[in-house]
C-alpha atoms as a PDB file:
ATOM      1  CA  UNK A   1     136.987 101.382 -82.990  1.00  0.00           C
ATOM      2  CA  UNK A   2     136.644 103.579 -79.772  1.00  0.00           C
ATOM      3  CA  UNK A   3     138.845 102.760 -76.964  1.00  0.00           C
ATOM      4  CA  UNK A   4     137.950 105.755 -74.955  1.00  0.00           C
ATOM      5  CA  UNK A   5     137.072 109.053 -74.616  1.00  0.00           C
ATOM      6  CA  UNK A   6     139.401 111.612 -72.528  1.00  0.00           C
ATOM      7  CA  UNK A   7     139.649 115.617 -73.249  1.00  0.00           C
ATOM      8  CA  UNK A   8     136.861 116.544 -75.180  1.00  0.00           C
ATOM      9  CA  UNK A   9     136.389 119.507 -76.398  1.00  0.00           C
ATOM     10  CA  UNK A  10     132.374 120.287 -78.442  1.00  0.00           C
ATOM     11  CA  UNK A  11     131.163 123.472 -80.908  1.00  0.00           C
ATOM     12  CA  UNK A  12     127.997 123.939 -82.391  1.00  0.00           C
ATOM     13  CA  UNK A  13     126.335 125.767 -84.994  1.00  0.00           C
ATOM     14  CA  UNK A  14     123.011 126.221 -86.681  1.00  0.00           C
ATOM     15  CA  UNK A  15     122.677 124.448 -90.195  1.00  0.00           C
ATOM     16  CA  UNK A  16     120.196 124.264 -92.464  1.00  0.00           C
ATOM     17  CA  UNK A  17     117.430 122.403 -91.043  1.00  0.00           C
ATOM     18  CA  UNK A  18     117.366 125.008 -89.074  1.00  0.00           C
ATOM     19  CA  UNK A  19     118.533 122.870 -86.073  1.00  0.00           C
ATOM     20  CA  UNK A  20     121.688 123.526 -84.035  1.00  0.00           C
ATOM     21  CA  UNK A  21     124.279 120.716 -84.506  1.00  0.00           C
ATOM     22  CA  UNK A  22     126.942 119.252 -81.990  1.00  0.00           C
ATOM     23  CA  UNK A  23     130.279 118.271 -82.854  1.00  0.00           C
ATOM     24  CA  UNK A  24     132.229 116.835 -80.312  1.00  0.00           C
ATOM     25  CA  UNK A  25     135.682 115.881 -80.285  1.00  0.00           C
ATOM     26  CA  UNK A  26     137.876 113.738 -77.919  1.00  0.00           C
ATOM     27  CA  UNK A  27     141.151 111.555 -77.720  1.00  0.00           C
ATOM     28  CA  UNK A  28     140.523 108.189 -78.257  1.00  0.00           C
ATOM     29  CA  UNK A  29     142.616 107.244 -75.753  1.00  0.00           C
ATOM     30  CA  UNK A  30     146.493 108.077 -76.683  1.00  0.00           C
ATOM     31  CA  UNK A  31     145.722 106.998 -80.517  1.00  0.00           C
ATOM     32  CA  UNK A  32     143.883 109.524 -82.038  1.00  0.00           C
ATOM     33  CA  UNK A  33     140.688 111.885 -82.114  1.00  0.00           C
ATOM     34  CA  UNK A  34     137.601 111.092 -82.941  1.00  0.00           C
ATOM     35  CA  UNK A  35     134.550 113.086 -83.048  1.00  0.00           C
ATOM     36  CA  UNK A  36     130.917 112.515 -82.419  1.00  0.00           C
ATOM     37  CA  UNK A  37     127.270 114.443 -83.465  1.00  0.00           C
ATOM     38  CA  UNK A  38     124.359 115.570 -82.008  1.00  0.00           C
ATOM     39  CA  UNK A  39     121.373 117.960 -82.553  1.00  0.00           C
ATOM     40  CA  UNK A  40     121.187 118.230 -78.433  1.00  0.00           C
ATOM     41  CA  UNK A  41     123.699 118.637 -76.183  1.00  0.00           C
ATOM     42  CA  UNK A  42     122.502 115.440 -74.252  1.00  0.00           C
ATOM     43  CA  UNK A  43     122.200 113.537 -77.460  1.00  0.00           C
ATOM     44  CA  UNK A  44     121.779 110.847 -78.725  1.00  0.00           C
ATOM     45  CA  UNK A  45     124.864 111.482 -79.990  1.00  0.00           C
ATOM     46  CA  UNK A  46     126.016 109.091 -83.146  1.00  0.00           C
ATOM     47  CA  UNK A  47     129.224 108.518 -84.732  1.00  0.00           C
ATOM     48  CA  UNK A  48     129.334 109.655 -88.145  1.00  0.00           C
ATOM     49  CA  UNK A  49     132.506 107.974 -89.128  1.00  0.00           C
ATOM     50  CA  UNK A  50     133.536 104.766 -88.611  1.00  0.00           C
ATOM     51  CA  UNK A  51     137.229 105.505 -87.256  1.00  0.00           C
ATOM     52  CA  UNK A  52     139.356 108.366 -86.164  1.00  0.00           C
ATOM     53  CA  UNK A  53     139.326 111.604 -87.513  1.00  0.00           C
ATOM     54  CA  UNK A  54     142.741 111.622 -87.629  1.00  0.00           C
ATOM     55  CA  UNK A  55     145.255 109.077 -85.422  1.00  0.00           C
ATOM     56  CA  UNK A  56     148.670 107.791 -85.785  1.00  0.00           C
ATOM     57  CA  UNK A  57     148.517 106.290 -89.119  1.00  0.00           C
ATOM     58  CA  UNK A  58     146.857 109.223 -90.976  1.00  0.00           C
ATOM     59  CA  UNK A  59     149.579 110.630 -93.539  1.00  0.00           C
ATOM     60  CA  UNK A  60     150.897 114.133 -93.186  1.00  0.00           C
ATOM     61  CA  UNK A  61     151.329 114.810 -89.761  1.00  0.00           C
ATOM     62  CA  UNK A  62     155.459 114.484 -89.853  1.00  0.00           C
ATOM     63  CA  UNK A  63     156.483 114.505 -85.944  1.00  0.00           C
ATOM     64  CA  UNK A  64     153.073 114.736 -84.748  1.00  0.00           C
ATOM     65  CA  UNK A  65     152.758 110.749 -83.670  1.00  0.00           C
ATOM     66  CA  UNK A  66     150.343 111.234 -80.877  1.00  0.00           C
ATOM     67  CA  UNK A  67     147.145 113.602 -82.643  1.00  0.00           C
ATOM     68  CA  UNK A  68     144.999 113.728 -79.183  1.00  0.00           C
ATOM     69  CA  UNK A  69     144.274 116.164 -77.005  1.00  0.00           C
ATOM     70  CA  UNK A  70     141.465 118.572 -79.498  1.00  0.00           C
ATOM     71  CA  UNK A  71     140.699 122.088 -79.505  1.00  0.00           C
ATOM     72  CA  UNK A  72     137.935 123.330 -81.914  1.00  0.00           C
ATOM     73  CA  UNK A  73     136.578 126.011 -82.576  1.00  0.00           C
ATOM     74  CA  UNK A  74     134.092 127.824 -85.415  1.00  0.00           C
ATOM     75  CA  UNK A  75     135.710 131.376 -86.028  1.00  0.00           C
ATOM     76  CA  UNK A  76     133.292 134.309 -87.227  1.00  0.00           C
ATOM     77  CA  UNK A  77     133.747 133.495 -91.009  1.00  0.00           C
ATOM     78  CA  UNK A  78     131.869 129.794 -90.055  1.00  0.00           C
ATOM     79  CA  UNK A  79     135.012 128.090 -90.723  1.00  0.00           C
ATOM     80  CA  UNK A  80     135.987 125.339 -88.470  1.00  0.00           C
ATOM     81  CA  UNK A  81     139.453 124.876 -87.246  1.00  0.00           C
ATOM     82  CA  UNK A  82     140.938 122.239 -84.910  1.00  0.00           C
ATOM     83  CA  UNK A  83     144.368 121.921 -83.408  1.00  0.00           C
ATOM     84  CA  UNK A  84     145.795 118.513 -81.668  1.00  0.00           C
ATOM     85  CA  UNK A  85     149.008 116.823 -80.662  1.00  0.00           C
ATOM     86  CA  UNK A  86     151.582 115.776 -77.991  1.00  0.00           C
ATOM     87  CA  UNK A  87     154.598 116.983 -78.077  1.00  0.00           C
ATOM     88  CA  UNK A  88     154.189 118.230 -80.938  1.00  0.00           C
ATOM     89  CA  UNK A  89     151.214 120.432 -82.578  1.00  0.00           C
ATOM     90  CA  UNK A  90     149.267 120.327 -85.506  1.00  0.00           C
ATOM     91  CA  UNK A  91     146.369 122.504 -86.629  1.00  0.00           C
ATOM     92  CA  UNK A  92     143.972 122.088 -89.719  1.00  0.00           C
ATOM     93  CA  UNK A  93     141.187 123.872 -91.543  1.00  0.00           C
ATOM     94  CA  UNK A  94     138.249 121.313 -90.912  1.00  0.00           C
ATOM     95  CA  UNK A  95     135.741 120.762 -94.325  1.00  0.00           C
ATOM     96  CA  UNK A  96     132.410 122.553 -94.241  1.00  0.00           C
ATOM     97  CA  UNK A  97     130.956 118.916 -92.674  1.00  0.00           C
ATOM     98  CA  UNK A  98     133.616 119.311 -89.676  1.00  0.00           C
ATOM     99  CA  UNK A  99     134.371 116.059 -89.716  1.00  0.00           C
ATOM    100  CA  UNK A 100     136.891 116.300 -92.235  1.00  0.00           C
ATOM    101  CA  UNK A 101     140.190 118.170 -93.619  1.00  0.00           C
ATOM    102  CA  UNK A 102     140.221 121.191 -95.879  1.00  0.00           C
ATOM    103  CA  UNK A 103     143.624 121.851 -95.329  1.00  0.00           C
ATOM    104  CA  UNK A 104     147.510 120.364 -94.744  1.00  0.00           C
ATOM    105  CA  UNK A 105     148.110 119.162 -91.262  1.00  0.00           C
ATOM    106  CA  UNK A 106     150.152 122.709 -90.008  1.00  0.00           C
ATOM    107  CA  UNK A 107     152.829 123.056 -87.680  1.00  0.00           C
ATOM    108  CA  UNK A 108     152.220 125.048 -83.937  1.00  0.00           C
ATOM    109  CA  UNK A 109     155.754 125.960 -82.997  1.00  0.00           C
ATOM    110  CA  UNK A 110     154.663 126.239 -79.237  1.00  0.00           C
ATOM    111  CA  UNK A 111     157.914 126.212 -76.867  1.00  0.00           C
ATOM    112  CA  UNK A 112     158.161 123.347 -74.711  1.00  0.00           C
ATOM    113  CA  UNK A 113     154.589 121.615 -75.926  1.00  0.00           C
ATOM    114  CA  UNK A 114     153.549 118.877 -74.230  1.00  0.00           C
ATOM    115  CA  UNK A 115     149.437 118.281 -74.615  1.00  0.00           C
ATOM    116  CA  UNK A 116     145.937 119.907 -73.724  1.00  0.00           C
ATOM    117  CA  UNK A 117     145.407 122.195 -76.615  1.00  0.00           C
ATOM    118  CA  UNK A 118     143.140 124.516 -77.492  1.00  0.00           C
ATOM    119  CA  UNK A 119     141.725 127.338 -79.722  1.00  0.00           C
ATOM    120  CA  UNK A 120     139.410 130.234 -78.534  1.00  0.00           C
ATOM    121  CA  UNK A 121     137.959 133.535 -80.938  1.00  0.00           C
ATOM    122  CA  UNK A 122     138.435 136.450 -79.018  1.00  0.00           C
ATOM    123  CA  UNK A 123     137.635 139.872 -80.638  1.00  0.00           C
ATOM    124  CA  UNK A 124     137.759 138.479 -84.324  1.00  0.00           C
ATOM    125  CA  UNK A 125     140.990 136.753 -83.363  1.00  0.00           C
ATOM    126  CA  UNK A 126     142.264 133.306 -83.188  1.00  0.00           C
ATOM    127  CA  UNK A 127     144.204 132.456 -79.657  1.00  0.00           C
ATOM    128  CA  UNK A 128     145.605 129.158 -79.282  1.00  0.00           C
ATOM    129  CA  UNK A 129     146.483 127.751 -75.619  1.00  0.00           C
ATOM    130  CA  UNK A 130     148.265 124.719 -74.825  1.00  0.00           C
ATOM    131  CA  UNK A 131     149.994 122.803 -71.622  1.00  0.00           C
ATOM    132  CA  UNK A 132     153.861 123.433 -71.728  1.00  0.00           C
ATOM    133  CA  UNK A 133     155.458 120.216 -70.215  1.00  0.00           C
ATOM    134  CA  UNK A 134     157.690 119.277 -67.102  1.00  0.00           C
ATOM    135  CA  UNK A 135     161.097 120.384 -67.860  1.00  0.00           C
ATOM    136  CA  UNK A 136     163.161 122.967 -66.507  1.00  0.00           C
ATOM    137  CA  UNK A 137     163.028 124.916 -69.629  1.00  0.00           C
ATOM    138  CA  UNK A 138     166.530 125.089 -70.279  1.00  0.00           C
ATOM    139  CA  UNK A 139     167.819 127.607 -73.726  1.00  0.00           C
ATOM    140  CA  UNK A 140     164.313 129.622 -73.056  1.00  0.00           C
ATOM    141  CA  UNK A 141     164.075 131.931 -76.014  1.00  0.00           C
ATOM    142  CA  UNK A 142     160.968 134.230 -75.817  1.00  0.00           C
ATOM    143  CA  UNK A 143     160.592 137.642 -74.114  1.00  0.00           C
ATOM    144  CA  UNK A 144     158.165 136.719 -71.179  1.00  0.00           C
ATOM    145  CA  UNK A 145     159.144 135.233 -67.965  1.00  0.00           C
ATOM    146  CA  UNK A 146     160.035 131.647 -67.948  1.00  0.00           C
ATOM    147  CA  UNK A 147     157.536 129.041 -67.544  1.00  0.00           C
ATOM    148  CA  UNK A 148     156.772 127.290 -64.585  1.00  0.00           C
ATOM    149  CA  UNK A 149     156.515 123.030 -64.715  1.00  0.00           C
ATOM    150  CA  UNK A 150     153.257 121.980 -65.980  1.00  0.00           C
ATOM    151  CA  UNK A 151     151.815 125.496 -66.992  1.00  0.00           C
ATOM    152  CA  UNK A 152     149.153 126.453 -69.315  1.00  0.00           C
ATOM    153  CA  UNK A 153     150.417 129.211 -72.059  1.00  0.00           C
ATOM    154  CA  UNK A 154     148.853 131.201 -75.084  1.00  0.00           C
ATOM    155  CA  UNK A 155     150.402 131.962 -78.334  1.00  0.00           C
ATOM    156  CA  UNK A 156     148.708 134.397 -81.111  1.00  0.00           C
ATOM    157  CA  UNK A 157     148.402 132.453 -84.695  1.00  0.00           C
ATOM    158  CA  UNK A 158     148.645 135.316 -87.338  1.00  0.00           C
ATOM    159  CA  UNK A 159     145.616 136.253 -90.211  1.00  0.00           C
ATOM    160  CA  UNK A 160     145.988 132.965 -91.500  1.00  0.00           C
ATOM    161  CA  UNK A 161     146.503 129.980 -88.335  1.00  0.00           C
ATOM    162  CA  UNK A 162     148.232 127.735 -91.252  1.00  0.00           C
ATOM    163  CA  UNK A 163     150.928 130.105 -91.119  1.00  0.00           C
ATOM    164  CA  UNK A 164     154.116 128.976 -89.115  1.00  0.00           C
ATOM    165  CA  UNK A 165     155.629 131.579 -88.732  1.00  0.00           C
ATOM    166  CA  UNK A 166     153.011 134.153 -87.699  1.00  0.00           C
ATOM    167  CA  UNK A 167     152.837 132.795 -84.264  1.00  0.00           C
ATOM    168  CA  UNK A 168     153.703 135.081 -81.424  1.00  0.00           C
ATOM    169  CA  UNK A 169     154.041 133.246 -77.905  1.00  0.00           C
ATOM    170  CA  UNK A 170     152.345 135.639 -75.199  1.00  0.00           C
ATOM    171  CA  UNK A 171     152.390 134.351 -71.860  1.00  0.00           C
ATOM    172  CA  UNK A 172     151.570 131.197 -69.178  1.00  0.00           C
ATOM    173  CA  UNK A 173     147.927 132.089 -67.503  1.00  0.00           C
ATOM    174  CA  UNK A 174     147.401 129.020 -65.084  1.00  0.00           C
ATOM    175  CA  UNK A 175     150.388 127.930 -62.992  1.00  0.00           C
ATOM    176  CA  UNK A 176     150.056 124.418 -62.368  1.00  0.00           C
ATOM    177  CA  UNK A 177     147.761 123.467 -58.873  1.00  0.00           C
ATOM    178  CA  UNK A 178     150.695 122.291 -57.074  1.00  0.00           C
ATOM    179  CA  UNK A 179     152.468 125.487 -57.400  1.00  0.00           C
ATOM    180  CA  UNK A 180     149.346 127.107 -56.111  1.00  0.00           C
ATOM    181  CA  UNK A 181     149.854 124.541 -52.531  1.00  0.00           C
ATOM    182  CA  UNK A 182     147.938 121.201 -54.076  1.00  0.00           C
ATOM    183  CA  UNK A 183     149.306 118.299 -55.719  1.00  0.00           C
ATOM    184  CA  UNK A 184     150.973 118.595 -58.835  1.00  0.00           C
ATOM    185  CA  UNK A 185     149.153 116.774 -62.067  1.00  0.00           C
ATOM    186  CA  UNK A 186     148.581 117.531 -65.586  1.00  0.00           C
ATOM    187  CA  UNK A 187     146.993 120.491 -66.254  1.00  0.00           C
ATOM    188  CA  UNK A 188     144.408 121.197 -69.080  1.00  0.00           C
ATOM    189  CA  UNK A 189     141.599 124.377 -69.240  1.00  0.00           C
ATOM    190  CA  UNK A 190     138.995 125.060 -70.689  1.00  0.00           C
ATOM    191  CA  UNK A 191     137.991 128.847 -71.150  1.00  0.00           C
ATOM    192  CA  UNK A 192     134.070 129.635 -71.277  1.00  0.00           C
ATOM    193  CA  UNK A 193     132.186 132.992 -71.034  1.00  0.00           C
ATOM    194  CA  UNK A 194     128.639 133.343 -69.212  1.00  0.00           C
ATOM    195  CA  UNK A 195     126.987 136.617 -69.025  1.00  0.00           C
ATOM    196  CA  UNK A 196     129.529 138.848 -69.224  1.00  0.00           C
ATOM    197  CA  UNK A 197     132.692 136.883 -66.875  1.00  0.00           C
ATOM    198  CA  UNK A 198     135.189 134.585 -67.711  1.00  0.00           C
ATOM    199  CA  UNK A 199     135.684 131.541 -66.461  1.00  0.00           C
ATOM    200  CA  UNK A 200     138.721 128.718 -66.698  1.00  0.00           C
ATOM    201  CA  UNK A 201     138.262 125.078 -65.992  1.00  0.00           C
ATOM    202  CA  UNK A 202     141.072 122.930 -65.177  1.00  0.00           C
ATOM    203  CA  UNK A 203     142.915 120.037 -63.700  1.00  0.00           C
ATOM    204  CA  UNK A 204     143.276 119.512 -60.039  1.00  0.00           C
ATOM    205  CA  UNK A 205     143.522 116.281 -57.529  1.00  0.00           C
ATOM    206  CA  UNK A 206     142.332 117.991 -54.529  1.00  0.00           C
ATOM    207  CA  UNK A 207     138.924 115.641 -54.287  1.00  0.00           C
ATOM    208  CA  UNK A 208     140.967 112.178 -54.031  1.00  0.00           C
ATOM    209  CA  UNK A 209     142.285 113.819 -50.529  1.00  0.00           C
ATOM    210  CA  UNK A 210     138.711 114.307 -49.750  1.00  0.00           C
ATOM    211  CA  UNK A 211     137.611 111.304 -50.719  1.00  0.00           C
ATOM    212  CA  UNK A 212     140.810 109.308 -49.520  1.00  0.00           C
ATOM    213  CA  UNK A 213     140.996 107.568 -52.545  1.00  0.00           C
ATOM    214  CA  UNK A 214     144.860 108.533 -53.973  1.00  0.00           C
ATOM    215  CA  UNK A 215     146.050 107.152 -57.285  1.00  0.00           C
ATOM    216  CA  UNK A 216     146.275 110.580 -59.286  1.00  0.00           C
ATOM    217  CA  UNK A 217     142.354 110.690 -59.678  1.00  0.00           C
ATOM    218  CA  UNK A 218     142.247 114.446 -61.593  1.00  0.00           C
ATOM    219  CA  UNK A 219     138.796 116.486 -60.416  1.00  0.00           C
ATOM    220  CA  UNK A 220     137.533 119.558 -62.557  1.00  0.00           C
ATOM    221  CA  UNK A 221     138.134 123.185 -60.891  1.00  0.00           C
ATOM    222  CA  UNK A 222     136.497 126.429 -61.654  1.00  0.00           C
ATOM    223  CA  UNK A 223     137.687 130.192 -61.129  1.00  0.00           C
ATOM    224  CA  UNK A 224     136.847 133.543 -62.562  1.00  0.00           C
ATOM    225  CA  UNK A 225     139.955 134.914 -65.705  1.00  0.00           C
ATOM    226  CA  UNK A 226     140.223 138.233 -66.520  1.00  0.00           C
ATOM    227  CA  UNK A 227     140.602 138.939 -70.223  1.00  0.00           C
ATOM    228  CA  UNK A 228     141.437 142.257 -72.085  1.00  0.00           C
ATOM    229  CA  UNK A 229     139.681 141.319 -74.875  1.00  0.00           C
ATOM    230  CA  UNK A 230     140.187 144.457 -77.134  1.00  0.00           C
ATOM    231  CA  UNK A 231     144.137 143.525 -77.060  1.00  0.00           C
ATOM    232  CA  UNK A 232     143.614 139.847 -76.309  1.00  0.00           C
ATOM    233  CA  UNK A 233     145.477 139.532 -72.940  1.00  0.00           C
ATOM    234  CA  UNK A 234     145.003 136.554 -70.632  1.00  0.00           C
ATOM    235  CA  UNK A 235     145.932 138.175 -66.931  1.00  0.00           C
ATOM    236  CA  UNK A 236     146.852 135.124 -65.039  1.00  0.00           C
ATOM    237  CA  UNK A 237     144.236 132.866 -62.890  1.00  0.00           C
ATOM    238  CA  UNK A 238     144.843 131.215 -59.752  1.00  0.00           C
ATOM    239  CA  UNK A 239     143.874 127.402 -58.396  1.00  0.00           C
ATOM    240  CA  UNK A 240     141.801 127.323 -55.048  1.00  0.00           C
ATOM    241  CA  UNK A 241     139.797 125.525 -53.078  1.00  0.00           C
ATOM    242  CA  UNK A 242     137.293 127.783 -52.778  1.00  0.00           C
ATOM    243  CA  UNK A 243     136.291 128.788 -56.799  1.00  0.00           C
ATOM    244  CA  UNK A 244     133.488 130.790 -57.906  1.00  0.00           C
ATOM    245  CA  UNK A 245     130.543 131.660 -56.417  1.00  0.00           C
ATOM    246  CA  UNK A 246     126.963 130.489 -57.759  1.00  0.00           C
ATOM    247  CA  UNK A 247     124.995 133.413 -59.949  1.00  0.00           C
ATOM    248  CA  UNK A 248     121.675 132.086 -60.896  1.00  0.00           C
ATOM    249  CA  UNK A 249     119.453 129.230 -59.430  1.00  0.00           C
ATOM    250  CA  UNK A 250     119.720 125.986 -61.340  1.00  0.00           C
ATOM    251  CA  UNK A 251     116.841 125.542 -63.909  1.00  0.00           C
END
């Protein structure tokens, strides 16, 4: 039942066997999510179900008619929560097995959605990020600056992330690369922490040019985000060519 496997986003956690246990999560192509397990992060990794998670045809999702593109995340009560969607966003309590729903499919009222979601714990607190699409952004509402085409932004869920109307849109904090003097593409991060700096990984084309092989073949970039994590800002990051420099030998 697996066409592909695009965007994936993986958590893990220590169970009861004492063992730590991967879940990992990723768009089955444009139809749905699906997730897969492991008790190593180079597997084997096994599919415990034997279709989507959740996909087009799964009832209660309203709008929501393209549920790829997962973020995941365990927050610090050991409750799983995922968000997905195009377009429009959903996010869901996952069951205590995470590879099921403890909760109504939720609506993510983020402005000008278009894919590459995402949810982070930062000081006790839920922060959801997404890709804002191509448009112009015409009848912006919010207080902060107007988006550029193809940015990534971050909204604030409130106490409980199934609540609507508790979100607070923040800010964009990765322009799209071609603003930044590449090619423009889709643009979708990933924000990790390793020992002590943060770090955003993202969309870029700049290694098709290298490799003179143009079609819109998207590479992985790297650079250093600052965070304030006590008040849970994102201060903007910046494509380049040049990224981040190497801070321990490879084991």
């Amino acid at each position: 039942w697996i066409i592909a496997s695009w965007a994936p986003t993986v958590c893990s956690r220590v169970e009861d066997d004492g063992k730590t246990h991967f879940y990992l999560y990723f768009s089955n192509s444009g139809y749905g999510t699906g997730v897969l397990t492991a008790t190593s992060p180079v597997g084997p990794w096994e599919s415990p179900l034997d279709s989507s998670l959740v996909d087009a045809k799964t009832p209660g999702l309203g709008d929501c008619t393209v549920p790829f593109d997962p973020g995941v995340v365990i927050d610090d009560n050991g409750t799983g929560w995922i968000a997905f969607g195009a377009g429009k966003a959903r996010i869901a309590r996952l069951g205590k097995d995470m590879i099921s729903f403890d909760s109504p499919f939720a609506v993510v009222p983020a402005p000008f959605h278009f894919e590459a979601n995402e949810l982070n714990i930062i000081g006790g607190k839920m922060v959801y990020t997404y890709n804002q699409d191509w448009s112009d952004k015409v009848g912006w509402k919010e207080k902060a600056e107007l988006p550029t085409r193809c940015c990534m932004a971050y909204m604030l869920p409130g106490e409980d992330p199934l609540d609507t109307g508790a979100y607070r849109y923040q800010d964009i904090y990765l322009r799209n690369a071609g603003d930044d003097g590449f090619e423009y593409c889709n643009n979708h991060t990933h924000l990790h922490s390793y020992k002590g700096q943060d770090y955003i990984f993202y969309h870029a084309m700049y290694l098709q040019d290298y490799f003179d092989k143009p079609g819109g073949f998207r590479n992985v970039g790297v650079e250093k985000i600052q965070i304030d994590r006590e008040n849970i800002v994102y201060h903007e990051a910046q494509a380049t060519k040049k990224g981040v420099e190497q801070v321990a030998a490879l084991n």
